[in-house]
PDB file of N, CA and C in Angstrom:
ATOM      1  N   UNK A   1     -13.543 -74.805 -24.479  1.00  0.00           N
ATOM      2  CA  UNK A   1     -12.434 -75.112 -25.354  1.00  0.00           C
ATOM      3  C   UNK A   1     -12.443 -74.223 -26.604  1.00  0.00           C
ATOM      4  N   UNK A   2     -13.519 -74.235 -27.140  1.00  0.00           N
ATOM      5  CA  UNK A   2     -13.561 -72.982 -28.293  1.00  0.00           C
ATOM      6  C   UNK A   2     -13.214 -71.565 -27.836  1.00  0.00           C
ATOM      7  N   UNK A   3     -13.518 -71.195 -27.428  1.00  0.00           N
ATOM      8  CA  UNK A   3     -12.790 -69.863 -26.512  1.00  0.00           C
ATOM      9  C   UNK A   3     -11.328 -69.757 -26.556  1.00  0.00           C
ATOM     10  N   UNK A   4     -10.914 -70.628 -25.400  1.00  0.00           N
ATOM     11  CA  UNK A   4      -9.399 -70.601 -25.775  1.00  0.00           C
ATOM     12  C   UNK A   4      -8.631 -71.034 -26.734  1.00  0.00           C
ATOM     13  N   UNK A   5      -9.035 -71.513 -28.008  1.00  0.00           N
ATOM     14  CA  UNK A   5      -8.635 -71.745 -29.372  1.00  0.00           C
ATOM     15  C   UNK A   5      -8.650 -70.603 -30.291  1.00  0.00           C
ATOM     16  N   UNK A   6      -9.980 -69.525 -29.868  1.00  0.00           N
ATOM     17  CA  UNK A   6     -10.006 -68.202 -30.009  1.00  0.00           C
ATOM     18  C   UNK A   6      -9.086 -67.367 -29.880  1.00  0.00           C
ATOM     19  N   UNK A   7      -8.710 -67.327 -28.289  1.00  0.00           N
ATOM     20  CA  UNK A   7      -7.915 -66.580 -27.830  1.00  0.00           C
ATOM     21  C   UNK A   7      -6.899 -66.710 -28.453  1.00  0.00           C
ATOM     22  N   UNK A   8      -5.905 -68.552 -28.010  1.00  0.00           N
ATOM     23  CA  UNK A   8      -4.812 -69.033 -29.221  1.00  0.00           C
ATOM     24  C   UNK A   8      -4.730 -68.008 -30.328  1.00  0.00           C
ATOM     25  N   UNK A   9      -5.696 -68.089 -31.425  1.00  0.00           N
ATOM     26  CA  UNK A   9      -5.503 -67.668 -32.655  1.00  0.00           C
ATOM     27  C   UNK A   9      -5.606 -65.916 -32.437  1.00  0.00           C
ATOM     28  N   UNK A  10      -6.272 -65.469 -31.844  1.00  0.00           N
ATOM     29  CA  UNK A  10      -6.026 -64.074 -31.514  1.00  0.00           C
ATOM     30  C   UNK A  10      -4.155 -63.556 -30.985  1.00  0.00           C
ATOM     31  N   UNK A  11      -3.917 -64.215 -30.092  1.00  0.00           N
ATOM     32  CA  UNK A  11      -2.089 -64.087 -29.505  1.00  0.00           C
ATOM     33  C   UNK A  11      -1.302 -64.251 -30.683  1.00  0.00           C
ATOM     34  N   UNK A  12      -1.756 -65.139 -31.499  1.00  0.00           N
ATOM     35  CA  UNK A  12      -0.756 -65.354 -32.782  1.00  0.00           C
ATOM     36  C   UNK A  12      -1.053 -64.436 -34.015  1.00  0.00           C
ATOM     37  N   UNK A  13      -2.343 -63.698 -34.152  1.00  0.00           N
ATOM     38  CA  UNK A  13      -2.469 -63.045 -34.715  1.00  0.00           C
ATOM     39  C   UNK A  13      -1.758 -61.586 -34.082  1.00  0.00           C
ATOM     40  N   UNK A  14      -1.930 -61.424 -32.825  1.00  0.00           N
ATOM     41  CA  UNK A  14      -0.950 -60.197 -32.100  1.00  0.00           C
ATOM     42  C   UNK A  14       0.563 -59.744 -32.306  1.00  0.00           C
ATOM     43  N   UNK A  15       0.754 -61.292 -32.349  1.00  0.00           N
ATOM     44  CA  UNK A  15       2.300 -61.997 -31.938  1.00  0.00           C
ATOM     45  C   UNK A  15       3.031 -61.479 -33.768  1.00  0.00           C
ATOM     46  N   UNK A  16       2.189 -61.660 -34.660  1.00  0.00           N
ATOM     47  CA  UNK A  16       2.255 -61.376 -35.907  1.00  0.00           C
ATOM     48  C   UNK A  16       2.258 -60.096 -36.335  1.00  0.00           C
ATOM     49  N   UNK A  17       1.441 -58.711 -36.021  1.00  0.00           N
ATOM     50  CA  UNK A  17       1.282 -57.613 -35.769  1.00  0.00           C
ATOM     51  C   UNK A  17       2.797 -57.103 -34.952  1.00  0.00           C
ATOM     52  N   UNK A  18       2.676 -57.726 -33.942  1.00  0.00           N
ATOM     53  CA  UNK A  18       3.742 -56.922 -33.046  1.00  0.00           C
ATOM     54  C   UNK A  18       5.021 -57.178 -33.917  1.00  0.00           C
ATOM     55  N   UNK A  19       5.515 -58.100 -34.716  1.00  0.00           N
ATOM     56  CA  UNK A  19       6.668 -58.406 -35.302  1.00  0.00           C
ATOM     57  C   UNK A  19       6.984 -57.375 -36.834  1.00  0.00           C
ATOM     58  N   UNK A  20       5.404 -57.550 -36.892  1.00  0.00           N
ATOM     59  CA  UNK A  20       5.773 -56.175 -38.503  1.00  0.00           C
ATOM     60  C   UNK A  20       5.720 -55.017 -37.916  1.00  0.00           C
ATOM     61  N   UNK A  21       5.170 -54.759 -36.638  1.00  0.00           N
ATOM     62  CA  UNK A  21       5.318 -53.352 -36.177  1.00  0.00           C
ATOM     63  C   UNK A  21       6.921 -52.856 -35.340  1.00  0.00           C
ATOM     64  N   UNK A  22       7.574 -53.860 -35.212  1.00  0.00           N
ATOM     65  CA  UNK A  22       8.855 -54.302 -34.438  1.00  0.00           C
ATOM     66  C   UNK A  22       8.426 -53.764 -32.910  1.00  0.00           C
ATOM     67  N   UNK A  23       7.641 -54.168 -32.385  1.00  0.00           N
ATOM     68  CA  UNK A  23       7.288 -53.907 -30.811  1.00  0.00           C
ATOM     69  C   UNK A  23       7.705 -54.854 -30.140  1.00  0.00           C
ATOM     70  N   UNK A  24       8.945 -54.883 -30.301  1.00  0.00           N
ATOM     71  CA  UNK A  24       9.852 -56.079 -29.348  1.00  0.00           C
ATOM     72  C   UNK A  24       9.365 -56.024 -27.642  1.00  0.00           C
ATOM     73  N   UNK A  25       8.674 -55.531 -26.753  1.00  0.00           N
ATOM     74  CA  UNK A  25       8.486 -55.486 -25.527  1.00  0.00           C
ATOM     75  C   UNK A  25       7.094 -56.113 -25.455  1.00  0.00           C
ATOM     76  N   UNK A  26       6.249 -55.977 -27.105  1.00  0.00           N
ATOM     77  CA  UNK A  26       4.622 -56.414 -26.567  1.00  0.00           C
ATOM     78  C   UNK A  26       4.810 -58.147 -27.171  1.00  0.00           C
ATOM     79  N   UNK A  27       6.474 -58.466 -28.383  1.00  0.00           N
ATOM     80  CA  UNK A  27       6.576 -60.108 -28.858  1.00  0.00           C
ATOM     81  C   UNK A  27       7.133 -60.400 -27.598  1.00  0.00           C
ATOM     82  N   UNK A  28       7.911 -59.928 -27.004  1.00  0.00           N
ATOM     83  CA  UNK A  28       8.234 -60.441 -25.782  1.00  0.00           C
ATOM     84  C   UNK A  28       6.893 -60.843 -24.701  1.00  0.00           C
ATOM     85  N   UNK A  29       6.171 -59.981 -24.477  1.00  0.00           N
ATOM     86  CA  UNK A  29       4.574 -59.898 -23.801  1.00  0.00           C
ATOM     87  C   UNK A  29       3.798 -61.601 -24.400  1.00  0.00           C
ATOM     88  N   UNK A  30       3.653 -61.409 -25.585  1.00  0.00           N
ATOM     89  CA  UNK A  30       2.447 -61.905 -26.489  1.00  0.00           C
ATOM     90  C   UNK A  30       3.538 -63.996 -26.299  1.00  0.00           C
ATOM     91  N   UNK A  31       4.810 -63.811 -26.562  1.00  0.00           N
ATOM     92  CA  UNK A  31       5.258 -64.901 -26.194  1.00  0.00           C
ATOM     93  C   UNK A  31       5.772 -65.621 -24.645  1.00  0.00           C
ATOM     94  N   UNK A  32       5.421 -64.894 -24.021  1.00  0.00           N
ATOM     95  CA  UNK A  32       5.651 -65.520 -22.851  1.00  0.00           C
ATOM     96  C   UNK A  32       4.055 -65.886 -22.591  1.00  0.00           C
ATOM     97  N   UNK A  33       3.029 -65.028 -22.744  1.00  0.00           N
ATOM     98  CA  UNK A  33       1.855 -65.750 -22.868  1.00  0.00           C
ATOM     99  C   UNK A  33       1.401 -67.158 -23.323  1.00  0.00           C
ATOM    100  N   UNK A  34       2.145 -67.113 -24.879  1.00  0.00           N
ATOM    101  CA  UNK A  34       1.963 -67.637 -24.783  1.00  0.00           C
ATOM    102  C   UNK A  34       2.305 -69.783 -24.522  1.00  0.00           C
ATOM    103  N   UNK A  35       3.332 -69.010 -24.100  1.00  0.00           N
ATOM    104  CA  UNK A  35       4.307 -70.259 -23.158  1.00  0.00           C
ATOM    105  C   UNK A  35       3.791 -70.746 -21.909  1.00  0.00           C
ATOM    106  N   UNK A  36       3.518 -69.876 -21.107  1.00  0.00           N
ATOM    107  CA  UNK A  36       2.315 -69.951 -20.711  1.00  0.00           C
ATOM    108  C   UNK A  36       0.860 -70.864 -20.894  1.00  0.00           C
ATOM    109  N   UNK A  37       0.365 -70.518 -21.309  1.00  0.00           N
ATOM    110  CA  UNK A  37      -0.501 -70.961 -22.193  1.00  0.00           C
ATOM    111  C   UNK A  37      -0.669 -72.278 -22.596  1.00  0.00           C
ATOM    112  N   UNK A  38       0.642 -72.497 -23.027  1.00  0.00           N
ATOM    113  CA  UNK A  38       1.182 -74.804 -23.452  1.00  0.00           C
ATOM    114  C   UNK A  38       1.168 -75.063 -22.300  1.00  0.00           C
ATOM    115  N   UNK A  39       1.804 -74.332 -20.844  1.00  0.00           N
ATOM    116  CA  UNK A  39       2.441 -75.241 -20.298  1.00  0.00           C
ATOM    117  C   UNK A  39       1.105 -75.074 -18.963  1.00  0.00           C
ATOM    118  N   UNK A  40      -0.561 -74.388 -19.204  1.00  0.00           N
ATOM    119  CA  UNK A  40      -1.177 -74.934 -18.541  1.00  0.00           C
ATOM    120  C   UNK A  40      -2.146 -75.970 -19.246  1.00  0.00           C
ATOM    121  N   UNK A  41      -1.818 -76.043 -20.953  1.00  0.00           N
ATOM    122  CA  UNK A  41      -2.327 -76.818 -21.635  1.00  0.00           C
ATOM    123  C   UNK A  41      -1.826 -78.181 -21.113  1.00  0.00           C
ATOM    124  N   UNK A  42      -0.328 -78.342 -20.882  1.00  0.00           N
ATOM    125  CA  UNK A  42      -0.546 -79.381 -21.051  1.00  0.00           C
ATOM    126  C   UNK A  42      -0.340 -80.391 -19.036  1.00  0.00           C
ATOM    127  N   UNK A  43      -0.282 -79.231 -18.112  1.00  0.00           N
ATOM    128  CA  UNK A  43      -0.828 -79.593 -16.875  1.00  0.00           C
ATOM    129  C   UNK A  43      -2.027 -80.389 -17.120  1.00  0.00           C
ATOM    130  N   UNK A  44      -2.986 -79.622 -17.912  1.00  0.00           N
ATOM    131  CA  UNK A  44      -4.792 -79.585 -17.829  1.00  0.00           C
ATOM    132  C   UNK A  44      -4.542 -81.307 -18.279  1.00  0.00           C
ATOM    133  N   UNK A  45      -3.769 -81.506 -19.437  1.00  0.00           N
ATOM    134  CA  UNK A  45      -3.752 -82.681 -20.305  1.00  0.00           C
ATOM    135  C   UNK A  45      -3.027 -83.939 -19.208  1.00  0.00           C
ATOM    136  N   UNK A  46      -2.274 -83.684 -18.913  1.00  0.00           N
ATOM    137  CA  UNK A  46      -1.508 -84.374 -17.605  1.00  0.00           C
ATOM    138  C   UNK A  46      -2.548 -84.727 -16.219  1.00  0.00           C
ATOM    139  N   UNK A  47      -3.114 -83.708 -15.669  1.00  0.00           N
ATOM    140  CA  UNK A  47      -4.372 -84.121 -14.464  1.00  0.00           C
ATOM    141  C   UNK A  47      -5.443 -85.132 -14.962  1.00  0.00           C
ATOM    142  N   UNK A  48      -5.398 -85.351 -16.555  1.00  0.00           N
ATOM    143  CA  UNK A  48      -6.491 -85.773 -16.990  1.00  0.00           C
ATOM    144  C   UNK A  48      -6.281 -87.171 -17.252  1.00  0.00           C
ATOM    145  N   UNK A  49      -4.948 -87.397 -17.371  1.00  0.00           N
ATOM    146  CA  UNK A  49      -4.919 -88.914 -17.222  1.00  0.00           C
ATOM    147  C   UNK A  49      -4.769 -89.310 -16.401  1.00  0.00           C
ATOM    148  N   UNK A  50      -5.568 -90.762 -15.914  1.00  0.00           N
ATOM    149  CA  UNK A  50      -5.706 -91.398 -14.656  1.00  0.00           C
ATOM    150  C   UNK A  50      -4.266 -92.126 -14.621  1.00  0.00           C
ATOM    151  N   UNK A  51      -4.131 -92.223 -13.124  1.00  0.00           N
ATOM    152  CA  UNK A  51      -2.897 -92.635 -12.556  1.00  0.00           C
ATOM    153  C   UNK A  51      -2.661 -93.176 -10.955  1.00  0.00           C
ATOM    154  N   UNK A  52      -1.949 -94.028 -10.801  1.00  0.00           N
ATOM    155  CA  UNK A  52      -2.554 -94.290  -9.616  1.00  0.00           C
ATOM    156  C   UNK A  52      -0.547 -94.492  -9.277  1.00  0.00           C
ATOM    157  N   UNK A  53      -0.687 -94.553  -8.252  1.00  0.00           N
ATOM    158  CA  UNK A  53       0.861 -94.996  -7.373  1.00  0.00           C
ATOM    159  C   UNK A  53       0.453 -95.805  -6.562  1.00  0.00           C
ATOM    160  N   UNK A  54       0.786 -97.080  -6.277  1.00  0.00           N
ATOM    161  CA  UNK A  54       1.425 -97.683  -5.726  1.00  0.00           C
ATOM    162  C   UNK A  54       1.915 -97.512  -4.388  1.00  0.00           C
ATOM    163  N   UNK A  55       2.027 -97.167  -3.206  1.00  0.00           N
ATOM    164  CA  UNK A  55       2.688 -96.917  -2.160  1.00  0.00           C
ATOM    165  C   UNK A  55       2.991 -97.852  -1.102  1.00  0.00           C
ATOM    166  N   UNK A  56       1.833 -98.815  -1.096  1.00  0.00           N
ATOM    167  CA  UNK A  56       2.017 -99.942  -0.409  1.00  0.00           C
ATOM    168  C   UNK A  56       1.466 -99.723   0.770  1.00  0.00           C
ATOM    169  N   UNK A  57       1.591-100.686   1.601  1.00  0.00           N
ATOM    170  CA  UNK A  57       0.743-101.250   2.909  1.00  0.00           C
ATOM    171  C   UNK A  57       1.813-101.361   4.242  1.00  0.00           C
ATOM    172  N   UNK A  58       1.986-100.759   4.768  1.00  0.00           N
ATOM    173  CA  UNK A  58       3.262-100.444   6.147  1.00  0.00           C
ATOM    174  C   UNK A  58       2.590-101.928   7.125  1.00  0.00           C
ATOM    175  N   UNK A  59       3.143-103.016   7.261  1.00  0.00           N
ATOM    176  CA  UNK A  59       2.978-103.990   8.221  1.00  0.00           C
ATOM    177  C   UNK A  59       2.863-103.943   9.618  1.00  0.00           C
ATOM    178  N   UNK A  60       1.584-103.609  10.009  1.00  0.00           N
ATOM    179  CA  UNK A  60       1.921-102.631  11.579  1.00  0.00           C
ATOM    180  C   UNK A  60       1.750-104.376  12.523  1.00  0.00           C
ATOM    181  N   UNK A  61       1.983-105.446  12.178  1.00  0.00           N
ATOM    182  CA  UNK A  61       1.283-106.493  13.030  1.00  0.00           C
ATOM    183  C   UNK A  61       2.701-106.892  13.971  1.00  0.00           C
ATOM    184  N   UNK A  62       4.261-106.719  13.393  1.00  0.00           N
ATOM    185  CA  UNK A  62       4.937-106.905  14.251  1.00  0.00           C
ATOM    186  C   UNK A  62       5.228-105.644  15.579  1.00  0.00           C
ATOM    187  N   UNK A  63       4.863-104.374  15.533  1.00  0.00           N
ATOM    188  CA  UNK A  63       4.729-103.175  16.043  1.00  0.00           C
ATOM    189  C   UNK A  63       3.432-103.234  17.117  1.00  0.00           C
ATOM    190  N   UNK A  64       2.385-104.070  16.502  1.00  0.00           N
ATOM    191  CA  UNK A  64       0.858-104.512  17.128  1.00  0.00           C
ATOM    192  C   UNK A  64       0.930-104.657  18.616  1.00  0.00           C
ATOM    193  N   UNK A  65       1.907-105.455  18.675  1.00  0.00           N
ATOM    194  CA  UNK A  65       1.675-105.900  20.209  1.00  0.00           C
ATOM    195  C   UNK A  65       2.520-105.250  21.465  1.00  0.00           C
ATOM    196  N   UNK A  66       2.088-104.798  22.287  1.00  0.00           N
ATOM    197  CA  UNK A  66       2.845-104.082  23.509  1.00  0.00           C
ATOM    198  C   UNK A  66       4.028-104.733  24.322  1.00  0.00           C
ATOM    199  N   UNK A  67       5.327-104.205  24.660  1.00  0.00           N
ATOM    200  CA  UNK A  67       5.598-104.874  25.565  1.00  0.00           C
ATOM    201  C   UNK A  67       6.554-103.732  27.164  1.00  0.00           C
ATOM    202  N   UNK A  68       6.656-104.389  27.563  1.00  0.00           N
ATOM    203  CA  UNK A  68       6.864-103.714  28.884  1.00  0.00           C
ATOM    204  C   UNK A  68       8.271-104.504  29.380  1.00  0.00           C
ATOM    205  N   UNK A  69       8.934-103.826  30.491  1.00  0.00           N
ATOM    206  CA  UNK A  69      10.055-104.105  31.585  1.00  0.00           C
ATOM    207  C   UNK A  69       9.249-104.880  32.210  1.00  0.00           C
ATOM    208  N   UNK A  70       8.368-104.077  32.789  1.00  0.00           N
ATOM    209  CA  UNK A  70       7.140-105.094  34.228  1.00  0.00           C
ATOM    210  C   UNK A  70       7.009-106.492  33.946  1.00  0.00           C
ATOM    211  N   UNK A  71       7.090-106.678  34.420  1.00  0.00           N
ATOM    212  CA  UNK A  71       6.383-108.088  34.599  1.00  0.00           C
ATOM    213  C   UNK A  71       4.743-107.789  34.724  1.00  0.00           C
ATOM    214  N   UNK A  72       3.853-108.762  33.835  1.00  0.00           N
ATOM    215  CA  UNK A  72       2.631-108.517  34.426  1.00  0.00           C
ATOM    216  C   UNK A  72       1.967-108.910  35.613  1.00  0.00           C
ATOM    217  N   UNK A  73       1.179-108.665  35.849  1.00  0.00           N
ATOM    218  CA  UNK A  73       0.249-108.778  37.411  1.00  0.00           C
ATOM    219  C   UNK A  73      -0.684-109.708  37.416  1.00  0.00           C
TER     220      UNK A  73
END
């Protein structure tokens, strides 16, 4: 986690550079990163809360039993 808080503050320090330098192709670069970036932040944050569904139980007991034309033997 410290790392990529690093990085964070490094892109915004880029993102800052590229705007006084007017390098519109590397703010374009540096912001899609880091859009990027939130939106595996907040996947990571999303997998991490527990969750459960519901789906239910399919009643196989009227399906259970066989039946036939034949007559049995």
């Amino acid at each position: 986690m410290p790392r990529l808080q690093e990085i964070h503050a490094n892109l915004i320090d880029r993102l800052q550079e590229a705007r006084d330098q007017g390098w519109l192709g590397e703010v374009a670069a540096i912001e899609t990163t880091l859009a990027a970036a939130l939106k595996l932040e907040a996947m990571r944050d999303r997998a991490a809360q527990p969750f459960t569904v519901h789906l239910g139980m399919p009643d196989f007991r009227r399906d259970a039993g066989r039946t036939s034309a034949e007559p049995e033997r």
